[in-house]
PDB file of N, CA and C in Angstrom:
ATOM      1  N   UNK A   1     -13.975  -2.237 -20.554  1.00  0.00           N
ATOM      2  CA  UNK A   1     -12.746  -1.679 -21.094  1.00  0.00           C
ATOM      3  C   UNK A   1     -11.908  -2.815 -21.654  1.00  0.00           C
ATOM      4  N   UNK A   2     -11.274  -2.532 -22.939  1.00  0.00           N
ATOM      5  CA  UNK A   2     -10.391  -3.468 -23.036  1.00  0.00           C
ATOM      6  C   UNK A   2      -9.234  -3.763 -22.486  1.00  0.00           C
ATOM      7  N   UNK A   3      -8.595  -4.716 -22.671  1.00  0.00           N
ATOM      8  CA  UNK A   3      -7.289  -5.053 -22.180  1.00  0.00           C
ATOM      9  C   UNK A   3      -6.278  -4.454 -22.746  1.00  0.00           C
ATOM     10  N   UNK A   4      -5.002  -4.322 -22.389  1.00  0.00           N
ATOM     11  CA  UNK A   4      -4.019  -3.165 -22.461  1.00  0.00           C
ATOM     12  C   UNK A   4      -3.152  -4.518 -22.919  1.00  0.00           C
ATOM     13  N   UNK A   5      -3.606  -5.951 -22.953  1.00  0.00           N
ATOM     14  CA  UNK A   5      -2.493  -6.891 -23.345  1.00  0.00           C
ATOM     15  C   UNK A   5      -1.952  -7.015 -24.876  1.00  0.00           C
ATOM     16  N   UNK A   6      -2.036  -6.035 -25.783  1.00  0.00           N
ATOM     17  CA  UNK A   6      -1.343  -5.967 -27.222  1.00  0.00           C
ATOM     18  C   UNK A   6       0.011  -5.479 -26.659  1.00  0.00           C
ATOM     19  N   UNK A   7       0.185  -4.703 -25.240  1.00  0.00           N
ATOM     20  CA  UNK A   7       1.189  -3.732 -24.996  1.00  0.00           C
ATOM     21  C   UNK A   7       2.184  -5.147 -24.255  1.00  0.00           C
ATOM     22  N   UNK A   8       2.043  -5.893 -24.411  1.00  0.00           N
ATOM     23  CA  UNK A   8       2.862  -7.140 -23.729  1.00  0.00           C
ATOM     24  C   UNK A   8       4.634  -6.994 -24.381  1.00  0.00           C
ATOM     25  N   UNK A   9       5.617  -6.811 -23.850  1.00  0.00           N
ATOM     26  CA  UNK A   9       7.042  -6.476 -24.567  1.00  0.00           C
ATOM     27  C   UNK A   9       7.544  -5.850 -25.202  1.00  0.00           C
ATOM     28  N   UNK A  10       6.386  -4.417 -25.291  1.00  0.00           N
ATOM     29  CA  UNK A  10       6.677  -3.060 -26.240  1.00  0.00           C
ATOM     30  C   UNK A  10       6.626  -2.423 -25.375  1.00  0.00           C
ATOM     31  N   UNK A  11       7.637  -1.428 -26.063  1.00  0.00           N
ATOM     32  CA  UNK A  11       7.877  -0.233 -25.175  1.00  0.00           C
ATOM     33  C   UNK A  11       6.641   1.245 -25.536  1.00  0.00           C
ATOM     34  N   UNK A  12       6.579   1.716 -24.628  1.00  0.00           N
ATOM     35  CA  UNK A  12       5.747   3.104 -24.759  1.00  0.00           C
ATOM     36  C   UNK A  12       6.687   4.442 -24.901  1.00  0.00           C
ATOM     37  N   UNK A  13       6.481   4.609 -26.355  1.00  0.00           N
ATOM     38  CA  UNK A  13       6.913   5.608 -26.759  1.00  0.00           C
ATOM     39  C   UNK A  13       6.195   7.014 -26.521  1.00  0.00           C
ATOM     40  N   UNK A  14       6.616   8.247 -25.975  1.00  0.00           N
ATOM     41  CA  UNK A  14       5.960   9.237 -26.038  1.00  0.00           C
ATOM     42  C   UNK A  14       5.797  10.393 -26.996  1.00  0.00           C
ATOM     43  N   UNK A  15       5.101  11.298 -27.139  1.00  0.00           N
ATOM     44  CA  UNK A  15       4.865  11.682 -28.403  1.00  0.00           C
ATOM     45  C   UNK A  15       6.259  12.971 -28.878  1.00  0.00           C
ATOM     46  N   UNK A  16       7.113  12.951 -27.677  1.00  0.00           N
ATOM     47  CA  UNK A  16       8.082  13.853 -28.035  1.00  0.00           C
ATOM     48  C   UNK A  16       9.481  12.955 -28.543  1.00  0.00           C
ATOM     49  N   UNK A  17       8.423  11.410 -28.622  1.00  0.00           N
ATOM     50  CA  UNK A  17       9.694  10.620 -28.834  1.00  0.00           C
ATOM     51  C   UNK A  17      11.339   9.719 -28.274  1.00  0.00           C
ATOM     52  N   UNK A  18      10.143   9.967 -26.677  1.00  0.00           N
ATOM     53  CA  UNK A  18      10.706   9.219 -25.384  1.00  0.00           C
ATOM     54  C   UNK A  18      10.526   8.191 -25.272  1.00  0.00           C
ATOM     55  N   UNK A  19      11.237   7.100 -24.153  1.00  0.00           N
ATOM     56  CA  UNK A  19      10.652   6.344 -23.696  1.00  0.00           C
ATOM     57  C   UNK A  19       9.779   7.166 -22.641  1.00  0.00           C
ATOM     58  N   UNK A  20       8.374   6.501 -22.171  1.00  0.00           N
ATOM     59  CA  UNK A  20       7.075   7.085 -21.439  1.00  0.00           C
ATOM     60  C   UNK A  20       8.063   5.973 -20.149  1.00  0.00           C
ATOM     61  N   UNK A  21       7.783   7.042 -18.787  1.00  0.00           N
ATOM     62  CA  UNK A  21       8.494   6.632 -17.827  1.00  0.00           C
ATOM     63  C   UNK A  21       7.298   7.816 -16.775  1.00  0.00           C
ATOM     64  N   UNK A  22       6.993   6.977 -15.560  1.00  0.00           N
ATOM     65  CA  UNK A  22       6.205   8.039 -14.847  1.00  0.00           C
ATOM     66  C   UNK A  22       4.989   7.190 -14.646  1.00  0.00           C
ATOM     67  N   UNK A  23       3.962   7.934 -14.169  1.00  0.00           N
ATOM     68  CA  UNK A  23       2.218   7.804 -13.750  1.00  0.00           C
ATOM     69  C   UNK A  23       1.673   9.089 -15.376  1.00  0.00           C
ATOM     70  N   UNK A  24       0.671   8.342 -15.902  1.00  0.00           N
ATOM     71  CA  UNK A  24      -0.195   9.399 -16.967  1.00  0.00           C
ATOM     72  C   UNK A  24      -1.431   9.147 -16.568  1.00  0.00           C
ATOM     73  N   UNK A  25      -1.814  10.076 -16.322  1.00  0.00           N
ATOM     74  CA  UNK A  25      -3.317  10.458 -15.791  1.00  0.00           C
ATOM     75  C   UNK A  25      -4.058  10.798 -17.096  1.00  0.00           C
ATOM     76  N   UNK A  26      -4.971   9.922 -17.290  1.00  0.00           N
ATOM     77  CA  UNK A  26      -5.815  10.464 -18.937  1.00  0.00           C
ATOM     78  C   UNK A  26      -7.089  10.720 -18.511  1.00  0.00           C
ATOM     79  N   UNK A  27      -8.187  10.893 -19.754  1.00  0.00           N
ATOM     80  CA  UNK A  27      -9.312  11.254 -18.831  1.00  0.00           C
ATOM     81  C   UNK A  27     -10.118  10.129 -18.199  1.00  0.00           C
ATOM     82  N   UNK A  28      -9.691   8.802 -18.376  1.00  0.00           N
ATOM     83  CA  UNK A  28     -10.522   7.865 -17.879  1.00  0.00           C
ATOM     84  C   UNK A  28      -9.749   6.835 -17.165  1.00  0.00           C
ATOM     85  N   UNK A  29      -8.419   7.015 -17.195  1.00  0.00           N
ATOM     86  CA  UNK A  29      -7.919   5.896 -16.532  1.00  0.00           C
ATOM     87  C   UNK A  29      -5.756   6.650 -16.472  1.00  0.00           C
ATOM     88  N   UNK A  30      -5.493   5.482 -15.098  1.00  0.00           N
ATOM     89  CA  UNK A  30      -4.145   6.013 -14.954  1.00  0.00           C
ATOM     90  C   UNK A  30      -3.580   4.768 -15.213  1.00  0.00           C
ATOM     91  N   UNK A  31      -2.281   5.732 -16.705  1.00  0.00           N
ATOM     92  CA  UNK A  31      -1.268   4.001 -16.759  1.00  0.00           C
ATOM     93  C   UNK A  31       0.351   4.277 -15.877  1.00  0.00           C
ATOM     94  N   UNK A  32       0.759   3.259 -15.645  1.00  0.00           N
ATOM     95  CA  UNK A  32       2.105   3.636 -14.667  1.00  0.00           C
ATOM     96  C   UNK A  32       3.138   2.865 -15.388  1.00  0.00           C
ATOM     97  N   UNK A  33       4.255   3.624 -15.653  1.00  0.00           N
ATOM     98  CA  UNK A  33       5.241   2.938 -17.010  1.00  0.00           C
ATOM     99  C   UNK A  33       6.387   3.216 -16.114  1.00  0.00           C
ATOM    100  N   UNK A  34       7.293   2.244 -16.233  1.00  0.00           N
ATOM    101  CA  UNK A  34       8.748   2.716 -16.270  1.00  0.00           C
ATOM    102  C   UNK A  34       9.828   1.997 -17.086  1.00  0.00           C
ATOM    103  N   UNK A  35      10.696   2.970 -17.382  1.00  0.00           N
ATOM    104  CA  UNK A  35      11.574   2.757 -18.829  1.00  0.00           C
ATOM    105  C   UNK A  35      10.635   2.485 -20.035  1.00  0.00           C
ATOM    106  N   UNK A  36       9.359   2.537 -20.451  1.00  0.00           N
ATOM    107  CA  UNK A  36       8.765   2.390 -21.695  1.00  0.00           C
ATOM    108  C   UNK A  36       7.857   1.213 -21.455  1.00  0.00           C
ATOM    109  N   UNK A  37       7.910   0.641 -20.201  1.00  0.00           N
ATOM    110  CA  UNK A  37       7.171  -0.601 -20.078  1.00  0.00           C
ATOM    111  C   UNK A  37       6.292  -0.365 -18.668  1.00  0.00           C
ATOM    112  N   UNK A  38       4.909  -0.860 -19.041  1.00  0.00           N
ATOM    113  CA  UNK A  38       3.646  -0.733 -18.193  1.00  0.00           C
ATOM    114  C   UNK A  38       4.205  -1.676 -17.013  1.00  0.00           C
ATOM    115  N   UNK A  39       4.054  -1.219 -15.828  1.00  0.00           N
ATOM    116  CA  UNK A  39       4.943  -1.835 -14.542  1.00  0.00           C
ATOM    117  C   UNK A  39       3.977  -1.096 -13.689  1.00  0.00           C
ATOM    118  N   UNK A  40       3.558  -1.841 -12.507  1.00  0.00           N
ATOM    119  CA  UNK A  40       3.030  -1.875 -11.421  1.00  0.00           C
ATOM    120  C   UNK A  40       3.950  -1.006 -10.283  1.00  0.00           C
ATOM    121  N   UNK A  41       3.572  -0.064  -9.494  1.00  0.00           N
ATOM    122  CA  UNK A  41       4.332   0.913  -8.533  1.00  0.00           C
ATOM    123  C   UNK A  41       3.606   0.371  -7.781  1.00  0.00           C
ATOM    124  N   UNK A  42       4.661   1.006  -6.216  1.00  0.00           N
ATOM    125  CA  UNK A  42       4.388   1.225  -5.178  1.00  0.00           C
ATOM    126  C   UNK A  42       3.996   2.476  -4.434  1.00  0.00           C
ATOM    127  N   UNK A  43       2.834   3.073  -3.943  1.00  0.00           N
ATOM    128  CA  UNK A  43       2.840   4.077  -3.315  1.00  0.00           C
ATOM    129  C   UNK A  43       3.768   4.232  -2.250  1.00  0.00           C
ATOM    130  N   UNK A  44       3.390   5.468  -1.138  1.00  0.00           N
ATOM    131  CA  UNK A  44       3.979   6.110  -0.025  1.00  0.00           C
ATOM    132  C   UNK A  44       3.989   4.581   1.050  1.00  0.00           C
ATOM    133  N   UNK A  45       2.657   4.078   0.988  1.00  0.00           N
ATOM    134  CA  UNK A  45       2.634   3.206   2.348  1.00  0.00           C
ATOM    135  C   UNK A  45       2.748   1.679   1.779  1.00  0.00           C
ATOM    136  N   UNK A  46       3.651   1.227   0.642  1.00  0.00           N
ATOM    137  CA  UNK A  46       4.034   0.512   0.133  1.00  0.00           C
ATOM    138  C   UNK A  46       2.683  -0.292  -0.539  1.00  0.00           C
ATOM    139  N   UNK A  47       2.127   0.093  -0.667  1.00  0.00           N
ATOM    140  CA  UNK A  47       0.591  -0.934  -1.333  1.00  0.00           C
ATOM    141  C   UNK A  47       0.768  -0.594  -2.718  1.00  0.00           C
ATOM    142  N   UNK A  48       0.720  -1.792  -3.311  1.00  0.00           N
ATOM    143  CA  UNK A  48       0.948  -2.001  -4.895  1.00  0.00           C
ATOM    144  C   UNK A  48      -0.524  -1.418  -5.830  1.00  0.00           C
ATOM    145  N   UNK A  49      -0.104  -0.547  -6.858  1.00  0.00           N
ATOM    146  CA  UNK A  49      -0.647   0.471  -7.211  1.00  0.00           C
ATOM    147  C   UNK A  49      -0.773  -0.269  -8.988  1.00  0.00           C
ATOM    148  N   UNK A  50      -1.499  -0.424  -9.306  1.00  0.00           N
ATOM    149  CA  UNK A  50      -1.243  -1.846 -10.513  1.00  0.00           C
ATOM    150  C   UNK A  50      -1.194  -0.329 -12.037  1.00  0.00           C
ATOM    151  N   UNK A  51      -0.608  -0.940 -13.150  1.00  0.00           N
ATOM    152  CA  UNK A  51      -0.171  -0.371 -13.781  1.00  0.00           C
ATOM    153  C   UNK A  51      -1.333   0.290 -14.960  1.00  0.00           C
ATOM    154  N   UNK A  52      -2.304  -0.489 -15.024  1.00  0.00           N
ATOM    155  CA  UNK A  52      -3.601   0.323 -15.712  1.00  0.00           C
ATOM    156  C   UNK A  52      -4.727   0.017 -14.182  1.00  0.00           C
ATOM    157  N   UNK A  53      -5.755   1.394 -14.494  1.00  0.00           N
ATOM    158  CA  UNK A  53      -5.936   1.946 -13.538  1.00  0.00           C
ATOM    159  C   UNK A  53      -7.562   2.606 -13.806  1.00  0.00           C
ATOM    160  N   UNK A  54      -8.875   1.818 -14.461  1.00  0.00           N
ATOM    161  CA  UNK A  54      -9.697   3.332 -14.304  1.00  0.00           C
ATOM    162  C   UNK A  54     -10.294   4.015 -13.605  1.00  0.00           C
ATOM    163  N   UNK A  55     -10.158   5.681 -13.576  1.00  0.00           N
ATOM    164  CA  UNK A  55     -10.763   6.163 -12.272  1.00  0.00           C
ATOM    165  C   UNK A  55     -11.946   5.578 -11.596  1.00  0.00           C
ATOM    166  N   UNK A  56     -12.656   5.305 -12.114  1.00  0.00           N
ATOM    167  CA  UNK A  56     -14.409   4.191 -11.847  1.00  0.00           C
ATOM    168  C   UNK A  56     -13.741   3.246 -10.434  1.00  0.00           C
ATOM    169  N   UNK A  57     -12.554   2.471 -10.912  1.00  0.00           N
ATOM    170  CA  UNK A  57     -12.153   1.180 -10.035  1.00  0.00           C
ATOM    171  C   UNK A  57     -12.753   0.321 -10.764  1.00  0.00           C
ATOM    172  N   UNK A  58     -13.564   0.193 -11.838  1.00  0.00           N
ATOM    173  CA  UNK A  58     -14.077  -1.221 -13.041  1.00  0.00           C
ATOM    174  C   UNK A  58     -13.327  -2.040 -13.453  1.00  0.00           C
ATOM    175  N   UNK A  59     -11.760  -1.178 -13.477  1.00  0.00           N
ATOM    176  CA  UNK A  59     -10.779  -1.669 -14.279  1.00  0.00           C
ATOM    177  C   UNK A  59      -9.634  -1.909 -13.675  1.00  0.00           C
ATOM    178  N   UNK A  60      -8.558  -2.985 -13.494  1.00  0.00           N
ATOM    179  CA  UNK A  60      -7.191  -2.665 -13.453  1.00  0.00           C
ATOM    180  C   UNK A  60      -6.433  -3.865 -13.789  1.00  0.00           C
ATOM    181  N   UNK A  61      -5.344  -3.509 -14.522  1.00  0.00           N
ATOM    182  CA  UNK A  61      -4.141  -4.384 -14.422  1.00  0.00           C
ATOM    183  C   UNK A  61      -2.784  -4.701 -14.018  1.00  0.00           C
ATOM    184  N   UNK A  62      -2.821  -5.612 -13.575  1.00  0.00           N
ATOM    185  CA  UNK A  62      -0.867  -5.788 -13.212  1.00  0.00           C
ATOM    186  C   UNK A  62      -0.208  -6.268 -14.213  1.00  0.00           C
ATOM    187  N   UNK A  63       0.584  -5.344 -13.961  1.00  0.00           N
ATOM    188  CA  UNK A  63       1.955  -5.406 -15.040  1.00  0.00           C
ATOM    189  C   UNK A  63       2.994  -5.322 -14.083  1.00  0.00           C
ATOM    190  N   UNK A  64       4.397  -6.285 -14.542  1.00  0.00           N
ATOM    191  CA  UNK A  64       5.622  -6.505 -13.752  1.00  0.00           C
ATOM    192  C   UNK A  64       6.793  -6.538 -15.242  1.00  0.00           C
ATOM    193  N   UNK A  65       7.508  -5.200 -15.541  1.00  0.00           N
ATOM    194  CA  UNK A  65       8.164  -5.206 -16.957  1.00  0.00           C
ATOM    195  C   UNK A  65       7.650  -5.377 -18.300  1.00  0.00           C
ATOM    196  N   UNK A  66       6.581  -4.681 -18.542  1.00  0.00           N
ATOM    197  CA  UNK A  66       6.278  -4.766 -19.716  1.00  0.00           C
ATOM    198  C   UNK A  66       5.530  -6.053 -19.895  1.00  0.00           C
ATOM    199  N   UNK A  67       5.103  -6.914 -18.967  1.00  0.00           N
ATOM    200  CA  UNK A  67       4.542  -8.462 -19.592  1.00  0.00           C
ATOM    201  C   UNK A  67       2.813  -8.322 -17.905  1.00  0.00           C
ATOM    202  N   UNK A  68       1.881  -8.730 -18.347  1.00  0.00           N
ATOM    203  CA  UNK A  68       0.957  -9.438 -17.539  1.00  0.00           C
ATOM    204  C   UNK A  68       1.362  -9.823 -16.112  1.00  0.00           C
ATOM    205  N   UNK A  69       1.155  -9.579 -14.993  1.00  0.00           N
ATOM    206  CA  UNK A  69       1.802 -10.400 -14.125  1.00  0.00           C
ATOM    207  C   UNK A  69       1.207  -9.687 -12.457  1.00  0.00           C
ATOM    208  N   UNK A  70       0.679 -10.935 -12.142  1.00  0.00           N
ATOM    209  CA  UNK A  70       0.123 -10.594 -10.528  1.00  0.00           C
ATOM    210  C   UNK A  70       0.307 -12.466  -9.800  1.00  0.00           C
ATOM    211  N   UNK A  71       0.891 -12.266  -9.077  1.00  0.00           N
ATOM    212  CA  UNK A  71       1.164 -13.479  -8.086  1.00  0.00           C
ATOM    213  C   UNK A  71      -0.420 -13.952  -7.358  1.00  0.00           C
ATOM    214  N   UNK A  72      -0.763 -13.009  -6.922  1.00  0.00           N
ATOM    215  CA  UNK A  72      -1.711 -13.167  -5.753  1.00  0.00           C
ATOM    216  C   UNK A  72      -3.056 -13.006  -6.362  1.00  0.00           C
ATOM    217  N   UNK A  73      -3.551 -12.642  -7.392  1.00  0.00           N
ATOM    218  CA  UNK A  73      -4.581 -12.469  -7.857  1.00  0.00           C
ATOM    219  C   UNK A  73      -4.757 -11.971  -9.275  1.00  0.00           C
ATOM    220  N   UNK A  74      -6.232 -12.183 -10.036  1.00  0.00           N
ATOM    221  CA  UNK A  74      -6.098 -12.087 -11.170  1.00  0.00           C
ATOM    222  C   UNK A  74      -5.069 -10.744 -11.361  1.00  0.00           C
ATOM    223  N   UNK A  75      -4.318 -11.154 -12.706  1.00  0.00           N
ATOM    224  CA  UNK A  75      -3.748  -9.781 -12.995  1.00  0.00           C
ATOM    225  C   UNK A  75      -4.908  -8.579 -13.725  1.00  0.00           C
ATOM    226  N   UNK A  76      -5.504  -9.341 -14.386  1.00  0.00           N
ATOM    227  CA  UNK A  76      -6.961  -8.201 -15.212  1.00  0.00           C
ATOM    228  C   UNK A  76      -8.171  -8.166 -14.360  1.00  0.00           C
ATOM    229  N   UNK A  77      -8.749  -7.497 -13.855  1.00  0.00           N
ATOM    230  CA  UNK A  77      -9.882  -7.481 -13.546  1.00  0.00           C
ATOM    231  C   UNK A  77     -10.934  -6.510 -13.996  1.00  0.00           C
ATOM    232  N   UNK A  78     -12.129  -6.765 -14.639  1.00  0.00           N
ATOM    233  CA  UNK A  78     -13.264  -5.536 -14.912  1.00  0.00           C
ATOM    234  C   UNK A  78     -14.538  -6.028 -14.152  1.00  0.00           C
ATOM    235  N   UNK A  79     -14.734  -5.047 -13.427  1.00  0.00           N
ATOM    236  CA  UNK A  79     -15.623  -5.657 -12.676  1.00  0.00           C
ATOM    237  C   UNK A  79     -16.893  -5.042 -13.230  1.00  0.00           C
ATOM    238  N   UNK A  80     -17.105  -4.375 -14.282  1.00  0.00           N
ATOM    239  CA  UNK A  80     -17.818  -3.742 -14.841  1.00  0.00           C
ATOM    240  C   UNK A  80     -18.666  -4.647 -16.015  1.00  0.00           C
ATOM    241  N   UNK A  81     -17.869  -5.658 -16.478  1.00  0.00           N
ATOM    242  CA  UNK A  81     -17.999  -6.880 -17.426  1.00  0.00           C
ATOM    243  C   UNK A  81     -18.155  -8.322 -16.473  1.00  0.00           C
ATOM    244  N   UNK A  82     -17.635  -8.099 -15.147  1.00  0.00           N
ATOM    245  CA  UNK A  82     -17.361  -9.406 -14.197  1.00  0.00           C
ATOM    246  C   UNK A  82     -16.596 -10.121 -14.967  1.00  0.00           C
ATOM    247  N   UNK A  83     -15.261 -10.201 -15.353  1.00  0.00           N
ATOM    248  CA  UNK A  83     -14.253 -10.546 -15.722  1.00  0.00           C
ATOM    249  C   UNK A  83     -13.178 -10.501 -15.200  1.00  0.00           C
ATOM    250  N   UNK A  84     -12.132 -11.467 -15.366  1.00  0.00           N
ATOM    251  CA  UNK A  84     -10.715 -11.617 -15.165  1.00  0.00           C
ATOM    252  C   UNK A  84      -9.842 -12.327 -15.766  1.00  0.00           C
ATOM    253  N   UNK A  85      -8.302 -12.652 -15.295  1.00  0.00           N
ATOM    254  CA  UNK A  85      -7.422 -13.348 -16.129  1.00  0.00           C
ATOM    255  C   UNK A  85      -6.437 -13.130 -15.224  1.00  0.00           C
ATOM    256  N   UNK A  86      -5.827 -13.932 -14.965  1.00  0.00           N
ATOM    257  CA  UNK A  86      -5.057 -14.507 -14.375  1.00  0.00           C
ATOM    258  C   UNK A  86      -3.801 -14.690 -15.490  1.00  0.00           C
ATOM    259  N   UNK A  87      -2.578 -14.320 -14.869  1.00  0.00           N
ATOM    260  CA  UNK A  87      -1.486 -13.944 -15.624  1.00  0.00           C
ATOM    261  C   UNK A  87      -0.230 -14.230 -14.739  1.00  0.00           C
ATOM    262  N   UNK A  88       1.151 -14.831 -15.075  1.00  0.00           N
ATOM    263  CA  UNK A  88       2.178 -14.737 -14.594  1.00  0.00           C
ATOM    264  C   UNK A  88       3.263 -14.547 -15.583  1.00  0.00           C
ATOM    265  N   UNK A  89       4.260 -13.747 -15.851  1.00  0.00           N
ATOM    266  CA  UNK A  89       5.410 -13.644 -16.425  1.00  0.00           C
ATOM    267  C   UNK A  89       4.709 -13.814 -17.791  1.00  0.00           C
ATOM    268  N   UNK A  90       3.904 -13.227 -17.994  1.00  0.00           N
ATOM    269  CA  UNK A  90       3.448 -12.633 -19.372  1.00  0.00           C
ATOM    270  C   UNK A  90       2.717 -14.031 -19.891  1.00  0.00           C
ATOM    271  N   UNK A  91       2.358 -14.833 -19.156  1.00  0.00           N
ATOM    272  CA  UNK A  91       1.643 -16.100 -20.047  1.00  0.00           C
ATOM    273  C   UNK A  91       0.342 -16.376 -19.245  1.00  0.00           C
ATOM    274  N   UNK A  92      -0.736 -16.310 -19.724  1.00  0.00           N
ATOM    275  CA  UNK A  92      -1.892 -16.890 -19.464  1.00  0.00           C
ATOM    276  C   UNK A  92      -1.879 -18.038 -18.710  1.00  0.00           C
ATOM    277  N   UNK A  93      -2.584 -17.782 -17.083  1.00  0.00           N
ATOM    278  CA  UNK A  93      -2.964 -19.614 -16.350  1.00  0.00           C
ATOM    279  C   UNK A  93      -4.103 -19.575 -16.223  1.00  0.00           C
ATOM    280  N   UNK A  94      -4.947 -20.422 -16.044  1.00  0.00           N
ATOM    281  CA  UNK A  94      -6.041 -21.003 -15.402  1.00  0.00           C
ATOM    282  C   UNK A  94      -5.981 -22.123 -14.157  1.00  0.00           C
ATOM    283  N   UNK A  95      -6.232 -20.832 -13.032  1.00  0.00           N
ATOM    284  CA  UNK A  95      -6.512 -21.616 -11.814  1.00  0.00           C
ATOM    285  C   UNK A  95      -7.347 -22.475 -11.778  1.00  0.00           C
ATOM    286  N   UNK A  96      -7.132 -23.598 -11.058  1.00  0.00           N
ATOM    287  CA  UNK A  96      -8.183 -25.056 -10.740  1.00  0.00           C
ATOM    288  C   UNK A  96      -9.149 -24.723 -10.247  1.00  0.00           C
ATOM    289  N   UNK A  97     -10.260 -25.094 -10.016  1.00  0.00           N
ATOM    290  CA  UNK A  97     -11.089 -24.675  -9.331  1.00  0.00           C
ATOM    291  C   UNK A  97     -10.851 -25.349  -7.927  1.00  0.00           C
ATOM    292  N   UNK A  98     -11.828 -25.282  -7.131  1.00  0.00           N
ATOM    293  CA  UNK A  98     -11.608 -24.912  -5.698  1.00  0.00           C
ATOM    294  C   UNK A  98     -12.243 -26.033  -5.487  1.00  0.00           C
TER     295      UNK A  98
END
């Protein structure tokens, strides 16, 4: 799957001409927006629920305001490609190796 990173500081407009605010369930994957920008939720038992989502589990990303962003681990992962990326405050890092 591709990356959802063109959507980096744009807002998501909806087709009635909203800002997109909420969880959208599509047929292959769930994105989680608030105010117009792809943002990472919290469920019921506080576990961070990342903002693209595909049903498979191949896919997901963290988003924190509209920009790339996971502290603790890659923000992209496809495990379907064995890929990742690592992201903070919307800018690309590369961890050192170990």
């Amino acid at each position: 799957m591709k990356s959802f990173g063109k959507y980096q500081n744009l807002r998501i407009i909806t087709t009635e001409g909203l800002l997109a605010d909420g969880d959208y369930i599509l047929p292959d994957i769930t994105i989680r927006v608030k105010r117009g920008y792809l943002d990472d939720s919290l469920d019921e038992e506080g576990r961070i629920l990342p903002a693209v989502e595909s049903h498979d589990s191949t896919h997901i990303e963290h988003w924190k305001n509209g920009v790339l962003h996971f502290e603790s681990a890659p923000a992209i992962i496809d495990n379907q490609d064995n890929y990742e990326e690592w992201w903070l405050d919307g800018v690309r890092i590369f961890p050192k190796e170990k």
